[in-house]
C-alpha atoms as a PDB file:
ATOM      1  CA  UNK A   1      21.015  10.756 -39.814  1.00  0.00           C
ATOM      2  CA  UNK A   2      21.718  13.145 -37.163  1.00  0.00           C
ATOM      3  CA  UNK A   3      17.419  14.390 -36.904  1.00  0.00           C
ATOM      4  CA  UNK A   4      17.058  10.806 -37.197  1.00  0.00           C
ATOM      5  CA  UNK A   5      19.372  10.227 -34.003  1.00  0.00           C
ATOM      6  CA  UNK A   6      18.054  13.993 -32.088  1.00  0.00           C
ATOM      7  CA  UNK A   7      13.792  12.650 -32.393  1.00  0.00           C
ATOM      8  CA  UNK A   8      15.017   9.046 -30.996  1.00  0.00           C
ATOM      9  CA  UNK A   9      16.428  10.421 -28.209  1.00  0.00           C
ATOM     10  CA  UNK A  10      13.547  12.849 -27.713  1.00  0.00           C
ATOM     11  CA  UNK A  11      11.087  10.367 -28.217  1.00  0.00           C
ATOM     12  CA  UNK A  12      12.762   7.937 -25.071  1.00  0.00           C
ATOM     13  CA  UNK A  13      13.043  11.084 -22.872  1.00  0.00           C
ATOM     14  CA  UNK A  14       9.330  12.266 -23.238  1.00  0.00           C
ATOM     15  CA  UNK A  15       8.768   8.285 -22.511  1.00  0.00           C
ATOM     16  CA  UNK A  16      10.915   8.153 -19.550  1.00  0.00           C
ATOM     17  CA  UNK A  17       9.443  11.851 -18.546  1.00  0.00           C
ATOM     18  CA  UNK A  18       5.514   9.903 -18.393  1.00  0.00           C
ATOM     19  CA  UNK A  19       6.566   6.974 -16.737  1.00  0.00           C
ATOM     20  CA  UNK A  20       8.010   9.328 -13.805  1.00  0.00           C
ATOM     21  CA  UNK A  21       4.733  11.500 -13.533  1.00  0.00           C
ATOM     22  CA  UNK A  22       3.046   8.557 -13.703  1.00  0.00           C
ATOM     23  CA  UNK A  23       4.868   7.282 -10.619  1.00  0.00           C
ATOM     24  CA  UNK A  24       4.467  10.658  -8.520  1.00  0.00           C
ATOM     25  CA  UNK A  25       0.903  10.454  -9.127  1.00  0.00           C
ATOM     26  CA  UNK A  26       0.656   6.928  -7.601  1.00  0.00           C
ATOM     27  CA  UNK A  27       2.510   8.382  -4.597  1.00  0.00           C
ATOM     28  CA  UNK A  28      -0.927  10.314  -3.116  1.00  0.00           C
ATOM     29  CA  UNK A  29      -3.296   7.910  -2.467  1.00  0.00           C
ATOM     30  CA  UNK A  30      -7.325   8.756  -2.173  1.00  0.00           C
ATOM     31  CA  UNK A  31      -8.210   4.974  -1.640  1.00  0.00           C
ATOM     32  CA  UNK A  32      -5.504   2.762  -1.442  1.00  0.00           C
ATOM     33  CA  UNK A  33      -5.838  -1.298  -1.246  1.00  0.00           C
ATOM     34  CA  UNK A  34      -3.771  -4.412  -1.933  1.00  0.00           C
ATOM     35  CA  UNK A  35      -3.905  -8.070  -1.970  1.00  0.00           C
ATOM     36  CA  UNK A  36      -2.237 -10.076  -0.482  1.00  0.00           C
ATOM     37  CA  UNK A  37      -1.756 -14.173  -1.475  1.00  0.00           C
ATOM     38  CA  UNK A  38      -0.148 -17.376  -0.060  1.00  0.00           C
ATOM     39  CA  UNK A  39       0.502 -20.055  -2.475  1.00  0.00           C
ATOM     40  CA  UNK A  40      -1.981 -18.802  -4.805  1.00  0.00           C
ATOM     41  CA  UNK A  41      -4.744 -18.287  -2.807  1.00  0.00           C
ATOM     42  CA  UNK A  42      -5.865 -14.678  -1.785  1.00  0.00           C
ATOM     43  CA  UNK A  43      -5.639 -14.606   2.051  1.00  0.00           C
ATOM     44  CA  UNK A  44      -6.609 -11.365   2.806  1.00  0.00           C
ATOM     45  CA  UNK A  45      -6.864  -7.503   1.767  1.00  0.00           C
ATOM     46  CA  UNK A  46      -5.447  -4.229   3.002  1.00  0.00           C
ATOM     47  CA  UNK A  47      -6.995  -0.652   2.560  1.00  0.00           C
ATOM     48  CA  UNK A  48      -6.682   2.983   3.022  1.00  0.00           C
ATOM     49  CA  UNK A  49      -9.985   4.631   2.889  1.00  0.00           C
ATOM     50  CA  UNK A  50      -9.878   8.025   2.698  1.00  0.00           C
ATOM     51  CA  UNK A  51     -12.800   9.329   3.986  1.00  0.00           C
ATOM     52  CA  UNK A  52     -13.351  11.982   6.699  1.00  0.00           C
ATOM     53  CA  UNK A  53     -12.472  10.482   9.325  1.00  0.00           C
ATOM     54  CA  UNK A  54      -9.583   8.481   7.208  1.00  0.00           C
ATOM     55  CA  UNK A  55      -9.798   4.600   8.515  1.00  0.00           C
ATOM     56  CA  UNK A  56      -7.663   1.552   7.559  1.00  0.00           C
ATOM     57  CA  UNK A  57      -9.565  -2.002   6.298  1.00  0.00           C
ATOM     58  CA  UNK A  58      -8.545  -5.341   6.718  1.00  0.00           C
ATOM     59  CA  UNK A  59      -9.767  -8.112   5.413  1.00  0.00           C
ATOM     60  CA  UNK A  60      -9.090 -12.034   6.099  1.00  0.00           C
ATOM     61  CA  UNK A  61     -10.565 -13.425   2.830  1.00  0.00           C
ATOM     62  CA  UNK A  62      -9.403 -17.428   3.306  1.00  0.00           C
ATOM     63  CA  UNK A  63     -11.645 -19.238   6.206  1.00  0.00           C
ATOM     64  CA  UNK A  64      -7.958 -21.581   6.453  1.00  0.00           C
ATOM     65  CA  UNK A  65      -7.980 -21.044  10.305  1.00  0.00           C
ATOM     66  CA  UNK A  66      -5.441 -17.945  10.400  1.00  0.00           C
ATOM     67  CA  UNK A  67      -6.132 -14.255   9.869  1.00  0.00           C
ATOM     68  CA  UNK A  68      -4.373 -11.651   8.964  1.00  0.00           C
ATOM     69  CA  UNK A  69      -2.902  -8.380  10.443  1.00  0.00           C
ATOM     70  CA  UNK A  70      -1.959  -4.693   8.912  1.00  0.00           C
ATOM     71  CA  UNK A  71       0.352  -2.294  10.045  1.00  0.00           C
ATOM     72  CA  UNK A  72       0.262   1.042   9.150  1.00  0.00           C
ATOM     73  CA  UNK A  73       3.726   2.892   9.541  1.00  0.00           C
ATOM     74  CA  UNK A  74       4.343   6.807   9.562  1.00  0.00           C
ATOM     75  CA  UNK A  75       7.745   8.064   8.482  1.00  0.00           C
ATOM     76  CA  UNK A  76       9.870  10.198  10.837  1.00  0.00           C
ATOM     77  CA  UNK A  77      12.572  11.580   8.691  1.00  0.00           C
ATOM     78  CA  UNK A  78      16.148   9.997   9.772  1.00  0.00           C
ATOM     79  CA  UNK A  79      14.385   8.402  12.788  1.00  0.00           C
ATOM     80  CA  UNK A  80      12.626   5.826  10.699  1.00  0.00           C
ATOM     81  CA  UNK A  81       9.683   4.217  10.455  1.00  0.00           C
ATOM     82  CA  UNK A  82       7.168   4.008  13.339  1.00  0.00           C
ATOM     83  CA  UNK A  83       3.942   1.851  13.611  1.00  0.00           C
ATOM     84  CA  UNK A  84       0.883   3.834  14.353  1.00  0.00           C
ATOM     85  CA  UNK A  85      -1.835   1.424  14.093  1.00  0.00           C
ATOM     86  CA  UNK A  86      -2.315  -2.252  14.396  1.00  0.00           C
ATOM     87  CA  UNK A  87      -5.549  -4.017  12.394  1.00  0.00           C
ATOM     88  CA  UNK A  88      -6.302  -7.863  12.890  1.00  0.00           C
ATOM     89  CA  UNK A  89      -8.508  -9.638  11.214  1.00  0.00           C
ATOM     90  CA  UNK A  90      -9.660 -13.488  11.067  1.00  0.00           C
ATOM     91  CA  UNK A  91     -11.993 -15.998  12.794  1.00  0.00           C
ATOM     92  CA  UNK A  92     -15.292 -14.040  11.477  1.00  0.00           C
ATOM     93  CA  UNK A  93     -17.240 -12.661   8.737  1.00  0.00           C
ATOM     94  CA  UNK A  94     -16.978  -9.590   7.215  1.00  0.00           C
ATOM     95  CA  UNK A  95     -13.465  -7.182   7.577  1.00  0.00           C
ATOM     96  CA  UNK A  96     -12.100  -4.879  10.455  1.00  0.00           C
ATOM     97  CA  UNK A  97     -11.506  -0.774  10.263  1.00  0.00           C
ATOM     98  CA  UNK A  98      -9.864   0.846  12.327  1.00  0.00           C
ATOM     99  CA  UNK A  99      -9.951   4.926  12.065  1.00  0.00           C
ATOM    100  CA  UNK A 100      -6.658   6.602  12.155  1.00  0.00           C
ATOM    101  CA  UNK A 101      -5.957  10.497  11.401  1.00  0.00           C
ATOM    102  CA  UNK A 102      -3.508  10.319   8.241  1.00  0.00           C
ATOM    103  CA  UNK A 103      -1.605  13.771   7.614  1.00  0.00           C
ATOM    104  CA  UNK A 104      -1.240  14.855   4.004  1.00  0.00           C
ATOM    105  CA  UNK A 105       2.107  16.459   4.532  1.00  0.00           C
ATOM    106  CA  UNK A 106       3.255  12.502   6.049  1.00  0.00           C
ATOM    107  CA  UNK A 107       4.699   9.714   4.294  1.00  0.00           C
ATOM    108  CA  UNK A 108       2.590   6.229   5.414  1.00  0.00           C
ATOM    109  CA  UNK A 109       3.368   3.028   4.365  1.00  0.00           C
ATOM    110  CA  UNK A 110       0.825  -0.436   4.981  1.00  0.00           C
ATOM    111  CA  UNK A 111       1.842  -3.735   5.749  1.00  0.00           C
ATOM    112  CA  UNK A 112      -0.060  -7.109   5.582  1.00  0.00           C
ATOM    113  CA  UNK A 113       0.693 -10.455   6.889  1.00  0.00           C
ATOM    114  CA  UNK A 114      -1.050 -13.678   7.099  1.00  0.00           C
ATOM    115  CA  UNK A 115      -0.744 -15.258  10.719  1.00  0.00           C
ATOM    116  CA  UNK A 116      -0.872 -18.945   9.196  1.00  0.00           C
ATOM    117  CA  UNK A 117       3.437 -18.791   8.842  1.00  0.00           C
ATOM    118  CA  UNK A 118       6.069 -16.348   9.139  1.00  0.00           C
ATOM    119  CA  UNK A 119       7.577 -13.385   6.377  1.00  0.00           C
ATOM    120  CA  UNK A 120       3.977 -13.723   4.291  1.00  0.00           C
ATOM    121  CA  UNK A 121       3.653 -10.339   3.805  1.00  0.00           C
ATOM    122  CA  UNK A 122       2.952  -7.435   1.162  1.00  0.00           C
ATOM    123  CA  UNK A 123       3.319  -3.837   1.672  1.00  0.00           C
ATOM    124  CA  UNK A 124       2.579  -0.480  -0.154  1.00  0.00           C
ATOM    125  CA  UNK A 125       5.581   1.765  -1.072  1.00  0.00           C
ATOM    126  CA  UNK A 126       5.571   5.154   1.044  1.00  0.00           C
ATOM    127  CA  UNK A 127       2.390   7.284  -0.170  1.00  0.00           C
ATOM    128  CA  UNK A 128       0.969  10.608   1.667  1.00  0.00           C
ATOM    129  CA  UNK A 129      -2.856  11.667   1.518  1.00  0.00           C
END
């Protein structure tokens, strides 16, 4: 009863133990994109690209008549969060970039928001290079 009880409880830690590596790993991006969608339609897209020079992508993927815009945000320890680059995108084909020098000791976070109505928005979770 009591080995039975000892490889349950090993058997959840080792599980719980993955699932945290698993969501350190997720924390260093390489490329890094999201969707974001209104209603159930996809209205635009948001990336990190991380090439040399690193550059940030976004995408207005709805011809509805409003675009999109993405925020990129740097953390500054108690001070906060700071915006370090603003991307629109809308009213044409294809996406806009916008190259910004990402640190990989610095926690960035991404923003987007569709311009057709207020608080429709997705964001990443803090992530470094």
């Amino acid at each position: 009863m009591a080995k039975r009880w000892i490889s349950r409880v090993a058997i959840a830690g080792g599980a719980a133990m993955a699932l945290a590596l698993a969501n350190v790993s997720t924390a260093h991006a390489a490329n890094l994109s999201f969707s974001l969608s209104h209603n159930g339609n996809k209205v635009g897209t948001m990336a990190h690209l991380d090439a040399d020079p690193d550059r940030i992508q976004v995408c207005d993927t709805r011809a509805d008549g409003h675009g999109v815009t993405g925020t990129l945000s740097i953390l500054h320890g108690a001070a906060g969060w700071t915006t370090i680059a603003v991307v629109d995108d809308g009213g044409d084909a294809g996406c806009d970039t916008l190259q910004v020098p990402i640190s990989g000791t610095a926690y960035y976070a991404m923003e987007l928001c569709w311009n057709g109505r207020p608080g429709v928005c997705k964001g990443t979770g803090p992530f470094q290079e």
